[in-house]
Protein backbone atom coordinates (compact mmCIF):
# COMPACT_ATOMS: atom_id res chain seq x y z
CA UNK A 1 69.91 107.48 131.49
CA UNK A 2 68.01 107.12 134.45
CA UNK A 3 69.33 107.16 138.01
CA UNK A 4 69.19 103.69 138.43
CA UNK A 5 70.62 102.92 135.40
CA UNK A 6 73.83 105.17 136.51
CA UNK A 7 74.03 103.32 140.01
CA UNK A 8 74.02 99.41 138.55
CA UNK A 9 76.43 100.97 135.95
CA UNK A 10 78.81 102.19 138.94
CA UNK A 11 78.12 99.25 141.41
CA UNK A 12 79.31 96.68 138.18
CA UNK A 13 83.11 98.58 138.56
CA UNK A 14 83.22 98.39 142.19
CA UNK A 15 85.10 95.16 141.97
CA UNK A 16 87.77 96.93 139.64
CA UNK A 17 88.06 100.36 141.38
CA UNK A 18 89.23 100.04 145.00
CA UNK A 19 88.22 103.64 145.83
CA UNK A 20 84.39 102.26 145.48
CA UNK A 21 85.05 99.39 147.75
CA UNK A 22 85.66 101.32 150.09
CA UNK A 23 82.05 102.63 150.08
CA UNK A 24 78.86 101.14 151.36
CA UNK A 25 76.42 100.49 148.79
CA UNK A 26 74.04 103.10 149.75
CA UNK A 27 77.14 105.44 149.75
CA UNK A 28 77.39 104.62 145.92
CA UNK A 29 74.09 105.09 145.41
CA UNK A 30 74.68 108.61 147.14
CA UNK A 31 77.66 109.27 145.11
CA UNK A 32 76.34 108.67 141.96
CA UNK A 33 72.93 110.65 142.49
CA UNK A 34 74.92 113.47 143.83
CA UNK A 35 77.06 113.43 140.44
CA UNK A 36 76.91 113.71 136.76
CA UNK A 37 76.77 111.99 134.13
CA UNK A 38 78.67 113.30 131.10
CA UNK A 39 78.80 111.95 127.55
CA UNK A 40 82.12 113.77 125.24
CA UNK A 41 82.23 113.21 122.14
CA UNK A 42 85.37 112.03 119.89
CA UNK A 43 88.10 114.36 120.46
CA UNK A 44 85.94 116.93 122.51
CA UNK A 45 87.92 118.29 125.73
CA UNK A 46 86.53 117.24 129.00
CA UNK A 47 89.25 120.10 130.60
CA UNK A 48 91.59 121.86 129.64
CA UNK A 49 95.01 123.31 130.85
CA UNK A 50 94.21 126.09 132.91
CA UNK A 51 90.94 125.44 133.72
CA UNK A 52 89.45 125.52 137.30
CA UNK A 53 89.83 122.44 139.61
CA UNK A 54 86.88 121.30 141.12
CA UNK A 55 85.64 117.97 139.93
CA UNK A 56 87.06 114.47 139.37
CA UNK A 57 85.66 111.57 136.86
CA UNK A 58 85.02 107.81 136.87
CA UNK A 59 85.21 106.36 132.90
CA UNK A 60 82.25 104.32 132.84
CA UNK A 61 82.76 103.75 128.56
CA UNK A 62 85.30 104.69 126.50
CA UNK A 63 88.94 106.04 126.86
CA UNK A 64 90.28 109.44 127.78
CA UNK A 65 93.86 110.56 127.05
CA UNK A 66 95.84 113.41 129.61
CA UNK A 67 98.42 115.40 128.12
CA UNK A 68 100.44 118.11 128.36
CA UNK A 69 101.64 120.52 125.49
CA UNK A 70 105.44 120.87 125.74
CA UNK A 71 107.45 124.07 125.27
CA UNK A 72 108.13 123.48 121.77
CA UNK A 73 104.29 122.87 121.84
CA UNK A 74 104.39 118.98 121.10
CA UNK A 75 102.06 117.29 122.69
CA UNK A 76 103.13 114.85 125.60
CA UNK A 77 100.61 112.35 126.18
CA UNK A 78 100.82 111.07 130.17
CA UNK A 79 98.24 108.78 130.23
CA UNK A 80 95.36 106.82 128.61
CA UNK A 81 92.50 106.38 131.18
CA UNK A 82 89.93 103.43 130.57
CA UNK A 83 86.85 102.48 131.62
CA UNK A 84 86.94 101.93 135.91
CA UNK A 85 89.43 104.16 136.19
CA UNK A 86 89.87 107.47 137.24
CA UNK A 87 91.40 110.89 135.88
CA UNK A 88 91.80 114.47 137.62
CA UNK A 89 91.60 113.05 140.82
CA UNK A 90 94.39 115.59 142.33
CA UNK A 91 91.83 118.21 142.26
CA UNK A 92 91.47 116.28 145.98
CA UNK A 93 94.70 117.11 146.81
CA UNK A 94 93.62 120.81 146.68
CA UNK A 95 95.06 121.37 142.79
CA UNK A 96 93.68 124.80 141.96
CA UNK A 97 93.67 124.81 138.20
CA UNK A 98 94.00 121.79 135.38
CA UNK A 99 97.90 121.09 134.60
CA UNK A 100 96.89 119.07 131.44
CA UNK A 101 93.76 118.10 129.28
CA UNK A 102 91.84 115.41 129.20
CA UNK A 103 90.31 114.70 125.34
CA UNK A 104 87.85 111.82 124.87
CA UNK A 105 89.27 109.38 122.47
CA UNK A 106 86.27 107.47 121.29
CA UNK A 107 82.86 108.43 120.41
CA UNK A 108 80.12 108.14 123.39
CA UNK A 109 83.01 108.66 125.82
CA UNK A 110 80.86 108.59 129.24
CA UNK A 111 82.16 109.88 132.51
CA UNK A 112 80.99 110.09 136.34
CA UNK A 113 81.41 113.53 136.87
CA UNK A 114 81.72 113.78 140.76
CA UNK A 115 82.44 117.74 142.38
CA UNK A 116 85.32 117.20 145.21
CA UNK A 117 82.90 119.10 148.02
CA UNK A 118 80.70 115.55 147.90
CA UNK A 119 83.66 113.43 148.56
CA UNK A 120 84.95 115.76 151.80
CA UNK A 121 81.39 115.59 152.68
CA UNK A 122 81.38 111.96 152.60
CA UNK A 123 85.07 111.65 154.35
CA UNK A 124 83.39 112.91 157.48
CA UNK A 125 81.02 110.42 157.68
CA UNK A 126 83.56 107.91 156.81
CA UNK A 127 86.83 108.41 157.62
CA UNK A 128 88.12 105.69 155.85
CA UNK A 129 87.53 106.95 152.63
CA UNK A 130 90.64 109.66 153.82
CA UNK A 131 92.55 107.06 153.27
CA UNK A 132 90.91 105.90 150.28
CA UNK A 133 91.83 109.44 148.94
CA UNK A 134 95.21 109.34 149.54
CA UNK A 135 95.61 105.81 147.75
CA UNK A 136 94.05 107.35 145.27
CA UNK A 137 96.20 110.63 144.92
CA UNK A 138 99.59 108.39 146.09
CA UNK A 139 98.87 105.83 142.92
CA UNK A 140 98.41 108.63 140.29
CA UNK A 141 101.86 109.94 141.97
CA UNK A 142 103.46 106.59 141.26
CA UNK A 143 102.51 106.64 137.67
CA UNK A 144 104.17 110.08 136.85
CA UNK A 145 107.32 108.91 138.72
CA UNK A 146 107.67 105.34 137.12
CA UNK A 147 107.13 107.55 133.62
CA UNK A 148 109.53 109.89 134.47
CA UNK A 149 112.09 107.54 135.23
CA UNK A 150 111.56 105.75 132.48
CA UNK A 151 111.71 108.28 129.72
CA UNK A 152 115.01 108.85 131.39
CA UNK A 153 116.35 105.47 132.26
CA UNK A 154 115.26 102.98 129.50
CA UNK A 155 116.10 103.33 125.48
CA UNK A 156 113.02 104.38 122.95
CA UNK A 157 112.57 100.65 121.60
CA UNK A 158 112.25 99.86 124.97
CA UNK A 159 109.78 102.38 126.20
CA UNK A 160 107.71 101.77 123.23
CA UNK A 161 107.98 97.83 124.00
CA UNK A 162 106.73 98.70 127.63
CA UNK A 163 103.87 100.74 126.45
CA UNK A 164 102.62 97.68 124.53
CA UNK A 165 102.98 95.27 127.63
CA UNK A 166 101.56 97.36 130.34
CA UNK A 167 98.52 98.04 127.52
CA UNK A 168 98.02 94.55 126.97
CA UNK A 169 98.87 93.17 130.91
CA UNK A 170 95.96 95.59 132.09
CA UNK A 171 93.38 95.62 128.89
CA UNK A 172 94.71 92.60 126.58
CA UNK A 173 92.52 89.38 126.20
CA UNK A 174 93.14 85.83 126.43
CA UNK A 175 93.03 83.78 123.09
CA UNK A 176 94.67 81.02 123.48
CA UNK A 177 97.99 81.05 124.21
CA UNK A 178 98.35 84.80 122.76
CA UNK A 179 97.24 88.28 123.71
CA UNK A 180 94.71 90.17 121.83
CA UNK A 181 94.91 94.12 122.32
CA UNK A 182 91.93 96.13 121.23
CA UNK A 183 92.83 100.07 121.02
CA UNK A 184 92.10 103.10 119.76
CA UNK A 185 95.94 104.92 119.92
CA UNK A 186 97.53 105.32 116.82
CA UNK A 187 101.38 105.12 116.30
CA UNK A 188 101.54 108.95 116.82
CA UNK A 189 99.76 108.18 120.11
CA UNK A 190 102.60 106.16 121.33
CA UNK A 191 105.10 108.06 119.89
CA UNK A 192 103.94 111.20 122.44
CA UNK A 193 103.60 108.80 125.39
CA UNK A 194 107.00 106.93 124.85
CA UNK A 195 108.96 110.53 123.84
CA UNK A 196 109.81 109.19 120.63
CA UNK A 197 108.86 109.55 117.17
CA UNK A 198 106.68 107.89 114.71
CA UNK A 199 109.12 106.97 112.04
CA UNK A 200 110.78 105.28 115.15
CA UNK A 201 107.25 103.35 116.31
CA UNK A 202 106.61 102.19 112.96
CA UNK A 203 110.28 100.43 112.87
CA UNK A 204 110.02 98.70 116.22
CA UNK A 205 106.45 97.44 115.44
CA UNK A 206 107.85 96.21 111.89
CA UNK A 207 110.74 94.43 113.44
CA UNK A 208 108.60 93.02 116.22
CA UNK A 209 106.68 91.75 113.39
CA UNK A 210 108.77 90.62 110.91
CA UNK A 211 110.48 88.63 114.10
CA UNK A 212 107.01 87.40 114.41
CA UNK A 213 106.07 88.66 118.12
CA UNK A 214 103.51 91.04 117.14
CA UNK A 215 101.06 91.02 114.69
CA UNK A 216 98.86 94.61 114.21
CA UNK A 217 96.18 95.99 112.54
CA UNK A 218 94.38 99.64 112.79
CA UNK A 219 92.70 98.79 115.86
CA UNK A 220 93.86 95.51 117.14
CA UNK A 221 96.95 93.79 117.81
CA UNK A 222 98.09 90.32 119.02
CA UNK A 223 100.73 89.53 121.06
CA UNK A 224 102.23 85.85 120.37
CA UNK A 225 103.99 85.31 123.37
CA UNK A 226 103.51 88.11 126.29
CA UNK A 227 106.35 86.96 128.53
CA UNK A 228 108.99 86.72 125.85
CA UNK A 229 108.15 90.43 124.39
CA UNK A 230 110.90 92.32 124.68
């Protein structure tokens, strides 16, 4: 893919990603020609846990998922990361080794791979992007709170309810009056990112079903009415 190619790519997110608006266009340009491009394939490990800290991605195609293996070595998924968004983005925040991995979920999974020396270089030519950072670093802290609190707080038909709203509220479609969901998770998928099980997935998507709020396929699934979902 050619240079150009990688910029007009980048420059199409910028209304999605605040981080990029808060760049020039010629700093984008500068970003992406000082980065790389990286294509994973399905299920291939962009890092590991353990692994050095040093660089940060941008999902230009595809979905990522971060996890964490837990002490009874089930995975915990954290996160699905989609395309505009970003993932290991506290290696700004001076993390010194990977606390999770970060698996490509779909085929032709292609990331901005950007090294966290180019952004301090480009923070002192524009100090706004300091703050920039630290929205950055201060949403992704957010996130692992609100989870927290809500694998504690809220019931596993509720969590798994949640999953399916916040999925559809930031990647759903319009049709119609419903929601259409297109997704690549499976019901194990939200089982480890709700803390639950499958057997208990599979009986709150049946009821929501059967109580015709939901209908689901492999990859798809429609929501009838968003705002009464729960």
């Amino acid at each position: 893919m050619s240079i150009i190619v990688k910029i007009n790519e980048v420059l199409n997110l910028t209304d999605k990603v605040p981080f990029l608006q808060c760049l020039s266009v010629y700093e984008v340009e500068y970003l992406v020609a000082k980065s790389s491009l990286k294509t994973f394939r399905k299920d291939e490990n962009i890092y590991k846990f353990g692994d050095t800290s040093e660089k940060f991605y941008l999902v230009l195609s595809g979905i990522v998922k971060l996890s964490r293996e837990g002490y009874d070595q089930k995975e915990f998924v954290e996160t699905f990361v989609y395309t505009g968004q970003f993932f290991g983005e506290l290696t700004l925040s001076e993390e010194q080794i990977r606390m999770q991995n970060a698996i490509a979920l779909v085929p032709e999974t292609v990331c901005l791979e950007i090294k966290k020396e180019l952004v301090y270089e480009m923070i002192e030519k524009n100090s706004t992007l300091a703050i920039c950072v630290i929205k950055l670093i201060g949403k992704r802290l957010e996130y692992v709170q609100n989870r927290a609190s809500s694998l504690v707080l809220h019931d596993a038909r509720t969590r798994i309810v949640d999953f399916i709203k916040n999925n559809v509220r930031q990647f759903g479609q319009q049709v119609g009056l419903e929601m259409l969901l297109k997704h690549t998770f499976t019901q194990q998928d939200i089982a480890d990112f709700t803390g639950t099980s499958r057997q208990t997935v599979t009986t709150v998507l049946n009821e929501l079903r059967k109580n015709n709020k939901i209908q689901f396929r492999r990859k798809t699934m429609l929501i009838r009415d968003l705002a009464s979902l729960q």
